[in-house]
Protein backbone atom coordinates (compact mmCIF):
# COMPACT_ATOMS: atom_id res chain seq x y z
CA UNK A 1 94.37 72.95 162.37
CA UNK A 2 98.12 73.20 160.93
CA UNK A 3 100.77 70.71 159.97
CA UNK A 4 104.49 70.80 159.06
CA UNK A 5 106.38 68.36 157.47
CA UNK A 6 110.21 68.01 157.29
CA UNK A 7 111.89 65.48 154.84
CA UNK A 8 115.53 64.66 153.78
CA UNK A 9 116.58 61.96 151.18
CA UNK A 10 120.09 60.99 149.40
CA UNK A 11 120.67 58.24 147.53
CA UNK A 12 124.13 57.19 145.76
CA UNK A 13 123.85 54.13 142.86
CA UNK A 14 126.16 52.42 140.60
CA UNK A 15 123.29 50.61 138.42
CA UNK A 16 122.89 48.64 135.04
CA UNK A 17 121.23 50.59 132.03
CA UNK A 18 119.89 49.04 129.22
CA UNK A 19 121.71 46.29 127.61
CA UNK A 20 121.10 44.82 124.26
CA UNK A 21 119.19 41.75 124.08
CA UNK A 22 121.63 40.32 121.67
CA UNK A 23 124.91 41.14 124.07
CA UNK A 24 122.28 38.78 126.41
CA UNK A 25 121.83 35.92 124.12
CA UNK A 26 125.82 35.61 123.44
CA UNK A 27 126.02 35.45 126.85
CA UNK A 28 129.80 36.53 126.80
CA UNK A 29 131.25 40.05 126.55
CA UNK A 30 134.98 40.95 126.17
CA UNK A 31 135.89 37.42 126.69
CA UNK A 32 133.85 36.87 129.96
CA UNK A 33 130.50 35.57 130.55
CA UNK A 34 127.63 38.13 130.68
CA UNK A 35 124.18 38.11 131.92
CA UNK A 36 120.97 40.31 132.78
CA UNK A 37 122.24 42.30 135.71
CA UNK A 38 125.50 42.87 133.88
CA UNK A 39 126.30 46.38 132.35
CA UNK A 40 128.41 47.57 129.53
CA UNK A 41 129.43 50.58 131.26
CA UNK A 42 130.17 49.56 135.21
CA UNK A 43 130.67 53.19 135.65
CA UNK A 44 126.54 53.70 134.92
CA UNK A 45 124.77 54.88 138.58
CA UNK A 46 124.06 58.57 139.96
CA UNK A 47 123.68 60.44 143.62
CA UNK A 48 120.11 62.26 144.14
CA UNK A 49 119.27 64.39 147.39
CA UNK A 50 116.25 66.32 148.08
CA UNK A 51 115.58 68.30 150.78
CA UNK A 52 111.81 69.83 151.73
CA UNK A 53 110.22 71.88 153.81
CA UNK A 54 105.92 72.03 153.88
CA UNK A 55 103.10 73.49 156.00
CA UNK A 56 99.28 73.68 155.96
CA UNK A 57 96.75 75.15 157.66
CA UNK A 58 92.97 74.47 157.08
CA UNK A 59 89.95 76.00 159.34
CA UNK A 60 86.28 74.55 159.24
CA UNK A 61 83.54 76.88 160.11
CA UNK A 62 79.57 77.53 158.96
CA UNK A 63 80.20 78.97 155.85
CA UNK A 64 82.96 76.11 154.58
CA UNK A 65 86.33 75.34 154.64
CA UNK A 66 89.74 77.00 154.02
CA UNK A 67 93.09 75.68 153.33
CA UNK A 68 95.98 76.77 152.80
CA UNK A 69 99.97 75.23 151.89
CA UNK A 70 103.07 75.89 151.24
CA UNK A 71 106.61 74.10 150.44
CA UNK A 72 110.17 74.53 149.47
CA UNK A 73 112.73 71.74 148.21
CA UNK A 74 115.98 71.63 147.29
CA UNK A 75 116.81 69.27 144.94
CA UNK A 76 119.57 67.78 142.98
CA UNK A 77 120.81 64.85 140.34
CA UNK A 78 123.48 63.51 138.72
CA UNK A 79 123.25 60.70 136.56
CA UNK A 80 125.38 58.58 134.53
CA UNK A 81 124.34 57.06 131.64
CA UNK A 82 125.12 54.94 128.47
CA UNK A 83 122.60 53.98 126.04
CA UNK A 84 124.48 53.96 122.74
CA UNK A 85 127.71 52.58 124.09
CA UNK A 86 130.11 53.60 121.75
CA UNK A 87 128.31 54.60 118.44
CA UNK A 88 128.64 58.28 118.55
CA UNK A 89 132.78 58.48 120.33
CA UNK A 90 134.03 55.18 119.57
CA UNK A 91 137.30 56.20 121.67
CA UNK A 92 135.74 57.33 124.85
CA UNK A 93 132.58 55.75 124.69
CA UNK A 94 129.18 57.49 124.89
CA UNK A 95 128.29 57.76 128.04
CA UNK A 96 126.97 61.13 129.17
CA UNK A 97 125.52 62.74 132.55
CA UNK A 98 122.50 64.85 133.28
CA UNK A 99 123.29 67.02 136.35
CA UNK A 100 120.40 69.09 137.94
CA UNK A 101 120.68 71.23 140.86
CA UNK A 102 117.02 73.48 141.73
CA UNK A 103 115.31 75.18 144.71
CA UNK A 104 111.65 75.26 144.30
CA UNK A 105 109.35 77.18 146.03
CA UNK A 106 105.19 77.45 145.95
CA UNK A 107 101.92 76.64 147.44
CA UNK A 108 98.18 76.81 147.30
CA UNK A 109 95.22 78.12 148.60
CA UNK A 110 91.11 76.98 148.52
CA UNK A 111 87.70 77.79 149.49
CA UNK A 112 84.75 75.58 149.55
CA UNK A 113 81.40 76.51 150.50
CA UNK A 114 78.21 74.95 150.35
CA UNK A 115 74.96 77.29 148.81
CA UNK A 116 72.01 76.87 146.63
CA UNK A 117 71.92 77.82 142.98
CA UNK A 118 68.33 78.50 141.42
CA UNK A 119 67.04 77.01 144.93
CA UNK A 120 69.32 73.30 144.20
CA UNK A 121 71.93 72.38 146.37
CA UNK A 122 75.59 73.25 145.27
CA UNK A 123 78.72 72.93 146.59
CA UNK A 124 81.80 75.34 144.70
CA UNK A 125 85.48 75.60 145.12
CA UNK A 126 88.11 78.35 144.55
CA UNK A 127 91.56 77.81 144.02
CA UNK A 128 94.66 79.21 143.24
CA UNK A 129 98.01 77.21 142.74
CA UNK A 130 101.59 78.54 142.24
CA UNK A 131 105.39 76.98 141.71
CA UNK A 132 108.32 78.61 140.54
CA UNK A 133 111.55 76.62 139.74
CA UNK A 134 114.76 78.24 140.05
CA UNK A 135 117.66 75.80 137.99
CA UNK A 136 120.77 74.81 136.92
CA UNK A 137 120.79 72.40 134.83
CA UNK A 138 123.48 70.70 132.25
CA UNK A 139 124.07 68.00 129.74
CA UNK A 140 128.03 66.83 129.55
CA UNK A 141 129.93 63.73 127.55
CA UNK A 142 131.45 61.86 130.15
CA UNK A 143 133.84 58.97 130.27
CA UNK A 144 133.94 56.83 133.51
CA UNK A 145 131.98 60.00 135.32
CA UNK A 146 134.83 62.44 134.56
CA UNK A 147 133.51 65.27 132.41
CA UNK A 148 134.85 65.56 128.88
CA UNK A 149 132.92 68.03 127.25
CA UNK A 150 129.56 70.14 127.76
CA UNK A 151 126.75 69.44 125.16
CA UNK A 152 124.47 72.62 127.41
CA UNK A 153 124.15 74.45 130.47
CA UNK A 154 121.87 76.21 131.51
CA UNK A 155 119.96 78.35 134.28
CA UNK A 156 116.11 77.94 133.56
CA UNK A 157 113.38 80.10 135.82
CA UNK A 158 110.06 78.64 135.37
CA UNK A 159 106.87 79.83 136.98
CA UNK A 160 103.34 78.57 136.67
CA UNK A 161 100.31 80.16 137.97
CA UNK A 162 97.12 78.16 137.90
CA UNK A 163 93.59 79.25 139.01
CA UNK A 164 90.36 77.48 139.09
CA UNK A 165 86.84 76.89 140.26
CA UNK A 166 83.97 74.19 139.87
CA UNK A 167 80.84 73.35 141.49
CA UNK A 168 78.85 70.57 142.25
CA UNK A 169 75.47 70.74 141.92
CA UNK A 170 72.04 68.36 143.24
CA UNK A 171 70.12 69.06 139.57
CA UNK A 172 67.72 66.49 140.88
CA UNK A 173 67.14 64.08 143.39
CA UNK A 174 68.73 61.23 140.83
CA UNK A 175 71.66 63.00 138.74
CA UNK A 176 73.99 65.76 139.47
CA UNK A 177 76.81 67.96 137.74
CA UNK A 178 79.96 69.05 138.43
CA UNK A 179 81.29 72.03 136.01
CA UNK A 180 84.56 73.72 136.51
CA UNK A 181 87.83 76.11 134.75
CA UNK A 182 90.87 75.72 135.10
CA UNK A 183 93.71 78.36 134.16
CA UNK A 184 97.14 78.09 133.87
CA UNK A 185 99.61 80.77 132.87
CA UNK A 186 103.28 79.09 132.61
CA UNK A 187 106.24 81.34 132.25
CA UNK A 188 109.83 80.07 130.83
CA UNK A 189 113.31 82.16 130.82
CA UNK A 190 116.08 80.12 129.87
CA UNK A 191 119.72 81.86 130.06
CA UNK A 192 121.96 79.51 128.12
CA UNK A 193 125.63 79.61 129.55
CA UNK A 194 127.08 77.15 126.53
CA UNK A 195 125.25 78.85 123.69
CA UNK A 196 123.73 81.68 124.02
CA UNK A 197 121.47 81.50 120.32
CA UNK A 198 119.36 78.91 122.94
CA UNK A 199 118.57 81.62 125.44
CA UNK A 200 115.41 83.43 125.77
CA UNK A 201 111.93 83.76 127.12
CA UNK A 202 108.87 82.34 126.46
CA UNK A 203 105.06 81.80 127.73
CA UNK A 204 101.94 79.70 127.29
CA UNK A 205 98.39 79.87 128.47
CA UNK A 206 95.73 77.26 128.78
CA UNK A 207 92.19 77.11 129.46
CA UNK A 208 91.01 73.38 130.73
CA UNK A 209 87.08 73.36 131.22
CA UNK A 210 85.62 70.48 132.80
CA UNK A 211 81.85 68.32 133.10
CA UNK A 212 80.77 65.77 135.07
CA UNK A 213 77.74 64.10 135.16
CA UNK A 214 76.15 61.99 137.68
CA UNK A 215 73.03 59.94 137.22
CA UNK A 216 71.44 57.21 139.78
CA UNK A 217 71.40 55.80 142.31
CA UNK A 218 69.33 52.60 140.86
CA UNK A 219 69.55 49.18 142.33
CA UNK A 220 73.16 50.74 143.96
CA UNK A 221 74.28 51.67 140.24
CA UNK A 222 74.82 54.70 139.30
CA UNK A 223 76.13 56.29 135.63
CA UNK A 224 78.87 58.73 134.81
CA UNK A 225 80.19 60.96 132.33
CA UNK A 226 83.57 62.90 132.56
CA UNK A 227 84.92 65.59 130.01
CA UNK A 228 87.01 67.79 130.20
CA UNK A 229 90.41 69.88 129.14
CA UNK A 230 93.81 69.34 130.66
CA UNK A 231 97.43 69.02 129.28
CA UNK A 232 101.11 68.49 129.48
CA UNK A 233 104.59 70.98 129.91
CA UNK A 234 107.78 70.12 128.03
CA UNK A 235 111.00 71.19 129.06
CA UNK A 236 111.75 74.56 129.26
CA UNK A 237 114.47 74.63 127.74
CA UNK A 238 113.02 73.17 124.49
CA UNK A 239 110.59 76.38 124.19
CA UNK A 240 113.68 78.67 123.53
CA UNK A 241 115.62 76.34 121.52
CA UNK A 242 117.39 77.18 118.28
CA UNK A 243 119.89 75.30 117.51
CA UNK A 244 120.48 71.81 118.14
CA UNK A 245 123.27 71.39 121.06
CA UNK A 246 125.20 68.81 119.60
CA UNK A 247 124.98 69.39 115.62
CA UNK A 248 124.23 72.95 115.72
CA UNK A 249 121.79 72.71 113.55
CA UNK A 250 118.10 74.94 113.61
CA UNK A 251 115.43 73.05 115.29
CA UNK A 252 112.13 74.46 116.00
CA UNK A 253 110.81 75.78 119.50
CA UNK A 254 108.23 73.37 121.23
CA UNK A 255 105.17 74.78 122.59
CA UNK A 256 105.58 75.10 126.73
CA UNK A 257 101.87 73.20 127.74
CA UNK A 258 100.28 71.06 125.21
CA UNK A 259 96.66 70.41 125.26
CA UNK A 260 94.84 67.16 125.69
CA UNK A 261 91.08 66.61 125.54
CA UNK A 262 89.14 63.40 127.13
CA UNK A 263 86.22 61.87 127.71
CA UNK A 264 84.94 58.89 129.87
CA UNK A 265 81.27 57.20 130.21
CA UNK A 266 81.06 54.40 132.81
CA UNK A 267 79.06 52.96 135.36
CA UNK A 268 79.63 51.83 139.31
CA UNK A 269 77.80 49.51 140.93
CA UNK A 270 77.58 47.28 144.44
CA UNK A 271 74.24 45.80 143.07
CA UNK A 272 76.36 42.37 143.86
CA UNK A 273 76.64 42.07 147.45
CA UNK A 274 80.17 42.45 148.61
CA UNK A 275 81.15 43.63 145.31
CA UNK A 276 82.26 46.91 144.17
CA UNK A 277 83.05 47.02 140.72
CA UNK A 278 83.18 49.95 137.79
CA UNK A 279 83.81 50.07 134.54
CA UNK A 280 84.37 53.02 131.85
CA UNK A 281 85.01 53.96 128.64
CA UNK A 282 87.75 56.33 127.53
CA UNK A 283 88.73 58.34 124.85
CA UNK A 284 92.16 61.12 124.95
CA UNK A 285 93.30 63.26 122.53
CA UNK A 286 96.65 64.66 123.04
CA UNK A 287 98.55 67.51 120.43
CA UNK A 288 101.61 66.03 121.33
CA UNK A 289 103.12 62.83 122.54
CA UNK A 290 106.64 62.77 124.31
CA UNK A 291 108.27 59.77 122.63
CA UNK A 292 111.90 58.30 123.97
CA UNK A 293 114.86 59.06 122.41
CA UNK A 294 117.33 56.29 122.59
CA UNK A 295 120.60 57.64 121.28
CA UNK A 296 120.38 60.53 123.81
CA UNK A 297 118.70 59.45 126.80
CA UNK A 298 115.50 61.78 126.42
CA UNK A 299 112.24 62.97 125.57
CA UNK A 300 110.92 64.72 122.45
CA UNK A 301 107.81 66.16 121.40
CA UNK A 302 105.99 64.62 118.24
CA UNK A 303 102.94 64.49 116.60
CA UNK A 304 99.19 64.12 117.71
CA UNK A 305 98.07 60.92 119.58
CA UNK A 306 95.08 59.54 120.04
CA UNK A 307 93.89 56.71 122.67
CA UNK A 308 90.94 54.98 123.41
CA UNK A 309 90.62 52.05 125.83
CA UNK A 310 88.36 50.11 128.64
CA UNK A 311 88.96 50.13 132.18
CA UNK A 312 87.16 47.26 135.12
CA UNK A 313 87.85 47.59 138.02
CA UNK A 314 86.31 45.26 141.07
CA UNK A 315 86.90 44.93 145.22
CA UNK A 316 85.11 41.87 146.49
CA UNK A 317 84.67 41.97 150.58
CA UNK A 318 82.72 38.39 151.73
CA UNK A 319 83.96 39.19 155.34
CA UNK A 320 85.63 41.36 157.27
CA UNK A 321 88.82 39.45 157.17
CA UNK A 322 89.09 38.59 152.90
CA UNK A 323 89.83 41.23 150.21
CA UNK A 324 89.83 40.16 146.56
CA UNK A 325 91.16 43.08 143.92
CA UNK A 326 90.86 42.08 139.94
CA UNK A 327 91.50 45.57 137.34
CA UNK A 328 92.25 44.95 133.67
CA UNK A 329 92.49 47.95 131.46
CA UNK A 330 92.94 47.46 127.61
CA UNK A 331 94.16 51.05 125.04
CA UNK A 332 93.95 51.23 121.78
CA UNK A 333 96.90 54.43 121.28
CA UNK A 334 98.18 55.97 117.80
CA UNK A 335 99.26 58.46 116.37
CA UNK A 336 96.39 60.29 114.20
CA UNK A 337 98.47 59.68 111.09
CA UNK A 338 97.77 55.96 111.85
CA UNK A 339 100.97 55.02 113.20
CA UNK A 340 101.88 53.03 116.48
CA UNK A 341 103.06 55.05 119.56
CA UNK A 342 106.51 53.05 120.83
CA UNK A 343 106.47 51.85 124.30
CA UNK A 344 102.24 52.07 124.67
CA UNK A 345 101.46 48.70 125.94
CA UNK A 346 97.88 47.01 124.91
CA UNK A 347 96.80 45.81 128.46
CA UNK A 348 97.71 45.57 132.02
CA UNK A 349 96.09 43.54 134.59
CA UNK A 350 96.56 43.29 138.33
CA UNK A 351 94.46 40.43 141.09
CA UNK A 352 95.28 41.12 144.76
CA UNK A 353 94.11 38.94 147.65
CA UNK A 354 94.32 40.05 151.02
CA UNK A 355 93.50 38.11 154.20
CA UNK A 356 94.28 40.27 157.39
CA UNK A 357 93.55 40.67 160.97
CA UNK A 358 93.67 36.91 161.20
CA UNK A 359 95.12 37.36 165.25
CA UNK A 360 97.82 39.90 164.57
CA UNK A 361 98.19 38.40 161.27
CA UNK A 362 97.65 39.96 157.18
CA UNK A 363 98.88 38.67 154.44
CA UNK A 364 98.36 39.43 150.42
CA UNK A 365 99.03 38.14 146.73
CA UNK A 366 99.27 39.78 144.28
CA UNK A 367 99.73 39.23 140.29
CA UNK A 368 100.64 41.88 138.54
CA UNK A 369 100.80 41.67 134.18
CA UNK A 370 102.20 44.09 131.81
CA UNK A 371 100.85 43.38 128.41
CA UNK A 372 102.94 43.79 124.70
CA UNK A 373 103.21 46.98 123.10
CA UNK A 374 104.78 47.96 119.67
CA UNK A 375 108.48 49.09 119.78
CA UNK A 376 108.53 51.37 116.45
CA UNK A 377 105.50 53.07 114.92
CA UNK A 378 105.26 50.31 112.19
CA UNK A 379 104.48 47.70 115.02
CA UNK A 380 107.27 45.38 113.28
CA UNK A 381 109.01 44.79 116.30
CA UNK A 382 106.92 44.84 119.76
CA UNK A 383 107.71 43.83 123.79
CA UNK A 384 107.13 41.01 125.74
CA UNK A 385 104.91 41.05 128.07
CA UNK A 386 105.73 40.91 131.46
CA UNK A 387 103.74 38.57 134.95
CA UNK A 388 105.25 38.98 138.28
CA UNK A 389 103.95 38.14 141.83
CA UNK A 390 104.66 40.07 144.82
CA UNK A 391 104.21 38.69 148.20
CA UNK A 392 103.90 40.62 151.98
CA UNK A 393 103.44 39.11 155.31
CA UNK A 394 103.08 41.12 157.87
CA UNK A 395 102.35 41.22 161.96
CA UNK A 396 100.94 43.58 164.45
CA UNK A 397 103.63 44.14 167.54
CA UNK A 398 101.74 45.81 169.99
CA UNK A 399 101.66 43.32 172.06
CA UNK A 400 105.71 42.50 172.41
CA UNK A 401 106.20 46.34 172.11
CA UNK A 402 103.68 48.10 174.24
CA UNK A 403 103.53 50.52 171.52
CA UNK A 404 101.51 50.49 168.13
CA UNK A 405 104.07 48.42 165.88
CA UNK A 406 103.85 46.26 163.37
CA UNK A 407 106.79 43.73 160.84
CA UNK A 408 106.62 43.33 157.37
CA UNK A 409 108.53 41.38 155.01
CA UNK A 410 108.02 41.75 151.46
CA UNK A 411 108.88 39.48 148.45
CA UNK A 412 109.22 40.74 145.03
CA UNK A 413 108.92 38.64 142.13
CA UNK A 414 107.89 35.70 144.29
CA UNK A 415 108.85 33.12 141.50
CA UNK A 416 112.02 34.95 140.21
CA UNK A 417 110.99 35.71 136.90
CA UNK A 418 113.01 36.74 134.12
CA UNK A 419 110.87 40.01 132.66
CA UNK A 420 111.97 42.92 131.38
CA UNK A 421 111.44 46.45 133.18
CA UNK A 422 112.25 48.30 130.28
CA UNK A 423 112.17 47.29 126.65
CA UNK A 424 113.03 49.71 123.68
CA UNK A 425 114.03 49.54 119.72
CA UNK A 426 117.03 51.48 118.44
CA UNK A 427 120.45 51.46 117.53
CA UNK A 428 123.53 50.92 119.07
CA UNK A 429 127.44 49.61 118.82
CA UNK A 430 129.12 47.91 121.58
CA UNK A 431 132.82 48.14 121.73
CA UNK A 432 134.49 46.07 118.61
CA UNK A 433 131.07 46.12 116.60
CA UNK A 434 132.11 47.25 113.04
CA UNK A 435 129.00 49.09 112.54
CA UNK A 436 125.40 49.85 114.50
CA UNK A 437 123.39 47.65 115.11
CA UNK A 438 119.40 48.36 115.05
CA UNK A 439 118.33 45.92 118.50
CA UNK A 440 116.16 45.62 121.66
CA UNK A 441 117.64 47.11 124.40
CA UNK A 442 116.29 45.96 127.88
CA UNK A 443 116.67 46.85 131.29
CA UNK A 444 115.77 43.78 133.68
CA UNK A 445 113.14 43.64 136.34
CA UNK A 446 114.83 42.88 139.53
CA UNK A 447 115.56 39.34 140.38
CA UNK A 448 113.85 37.70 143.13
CA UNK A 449 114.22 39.93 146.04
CA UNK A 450 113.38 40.41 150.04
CA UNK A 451 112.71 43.44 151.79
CA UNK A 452 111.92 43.41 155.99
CA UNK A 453 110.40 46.66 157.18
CA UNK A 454 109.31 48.07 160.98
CA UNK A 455 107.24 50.66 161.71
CA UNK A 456 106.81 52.31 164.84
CA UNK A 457 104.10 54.94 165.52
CA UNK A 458 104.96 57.55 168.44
């Protein structure tokens, strides 16, 4: 069988960034009052489009199964931000815009077959995955979206090639294994139109091997254990860099992937009737965390991380009509120097409760908590915590529309409260401010809000 998919998208914005918390608590700016959904710079906001095309084709026979995909997308951004204000260009402000036009191109291709290894049952896979990037991309100073100045420009190719292979295999009637590689071969050139000391070239190979281990049923439990190698890309551009854009300063190359090792042990179980529930233990080791810049909007690599944490997870079914969801997780993350990694909140929680198919009929709850995390690496100044309920009703239309059908309304933050999407620690200077000031800065979660929805199926 085959399928093709077709999608356009464009959005246009003018939208609030991050404000100060203390611009919040004066509740005035410039002589007039000031709230949450207020913004510094009204000229903030953006335009997005993308533009893809996709296919696959998969055929079943004896032996196994084959698939194989393919997609192209054109995509582009601008954005308009202000995060500083006006600490760095007093006179113009600091607002600034990150503009990305690309055309991407790849696809994929798998076999799975099932055979018999030392006379046990196995299953294996083949794969091979590519994507190349083709991009212009560019960093400017702007004042009220009008370009002042360019900070970089660039066109970046980047191609990654990954292959791999696992198999899953019956070891015994009461535990199996699943053992696979994965290689990726990632390939940056970087021709830098605004300084050309930044272009260049540059390439990084991984290997990411990979265990799994299966053991039960017993009493409808069974016992796993995950390991394996996998890892992260940073921007191209930063793997060719040598001179900082704006100070022209040296500044060292970042590696193109960075590694990250893992392990989980857990259990799943149904041994309750109606109940599904899991839980695991996790460990992640990363060489390199990407940590938030304020005063320029991005991303940099630092040092070594390391996380551990606990994840439950349970779906309670009495009947055929009632669906009860309850998943906590709780992290422990640092740096392996022993210092805090900003933004990595302790906890997050969810409970969801469904009733549906009550006539034509469903509707669900559900709570939804964000837990505290530290702000700087010292942990001296940390985020609130954040509980919101969402709300959706919906009904099946078949009947008024002869045609499968169905209305939903949604409500967000069901009790309108005031939490914080986005909470970060650095400094900035508002217009008139003699000086910096080191601050929260928050973006707000959206207000109480309503959102109707029909969907049609032809």
């Amino acid at each position: 069988g085959s399928t093709l998919s077709l999608m356009a998208y464009e959005a246009r914005w003018t939208s609030t960034d991050q404000v100060p918390q203390r611009l919040i608590d004066a509740g005035t700016y410039n002589g007039r009052p000031f709230g949450r959904y207020d913004s510094v710079d009204p000229s903030d906001g953006g335009s997005t489009s993308r533009y893809s095309l996709s296919g696959e084709w998969h055929d079943r026979d004896r032996a196994g199964e084959t698939r194989v995909s393919a997609y192209a997308m054109k995509y582009s951004l601008k954005l308009f931000s202000n995060f500083t204000y006006a600490m760095d260009r007093p006179a113009t402000g600091d607002q600034f815009s990150q503009q990305d036009d690309r055309n991407v191109f790849g696809g994929q291709a798998s076999r799975a077959w099932n055979h018999r290894v030392a006379g046990l049952d196995a299953r294996s896979e083949v794969g091979v995955q590519l994507r190349n990037d083709r991009i212009h991309v560019g960093l400017f100073d702007t004042q009220a979206r009008q370009i002042l100045s360019t900070t970089r420009l660039d066109d970046v190719r980047e191609t990654v090639l990954g292959v791999y292979g696992q198999s899953t295999v019956q070891l015994t009637p009461w535990l199996r294994s699943v053992v696979g590689l994965r290689g990726d071969t990632a390939r940056f050139a970087v021709n830098s139109l605004s300084n050309p000391a930044n272009s260049g070239s540059a390439r990084a190979s991984l290997l990411s091997p990979k265990l799994s281990l299966v053991a039960g049923p017993w009493a409808q439990t069974e016992f796993f254990f995950n390991t394996g190698k996998g890892f992260h890309s940073n921007d191209a551009r930063g793997t060719t860099a040598k001179v900082d854009p704006k100070t022209g300063e040296p500044v060292d190359a970042v590696p193109g992937l960075v590694a990250a090792r893992g392990w989980e042990l857990g259990a799943r179980t149904e041994a309750v009737a109606n109940l599904q529930s899991s839980v695991a233990f996790w460990q992640l080791n990363s060489d390199s965390e990407l940590v938030y810049v304020g005063d320029s909007g991005t991303t940099e690599a630092s040092g070594a991380s390391r996380r551990h944490g606990l994840e439950f997870n349970n779906r309670w079914t009495p009947n055929p009509h009632f669906l009860l969801d309850a998943d906590i997780a709780l992290t422990h993350a640092r740096f392996t120097n022993g210092d805090r990694i900003p933004n990595a909140v302790d906890s997050v929680a969810s409970i969801a409760a469904t009733v549906k198919d009550i006539g034509r009929w469903s509707a669900s709850l559900q709570w939804r908590y964000l837990g505290s995390g530290a702000l700087v690496e010292d942990n001296s100044v940390r985020s609130n915590a954040a509980s919101t309920f969402n709300l959706r009703v919906s009904r099946d239309l078949l009947d008024l529309t002869r045609r499968p059908s169905s209305l939903t309304v949604d409500v967000f933050n069901l009790f309108n409260r005031k939490v914080d999407d986005i909470q970060y620690y650095y400094a900035s200077r508002l217009p008139g401010e003699a000086t910096a000031v080191n601050g929260k800065v928050v973006h707000p979660g959206e207000p109480r809000s309503v959102r109707v929805s029909w969907r049609v199926a032809f």
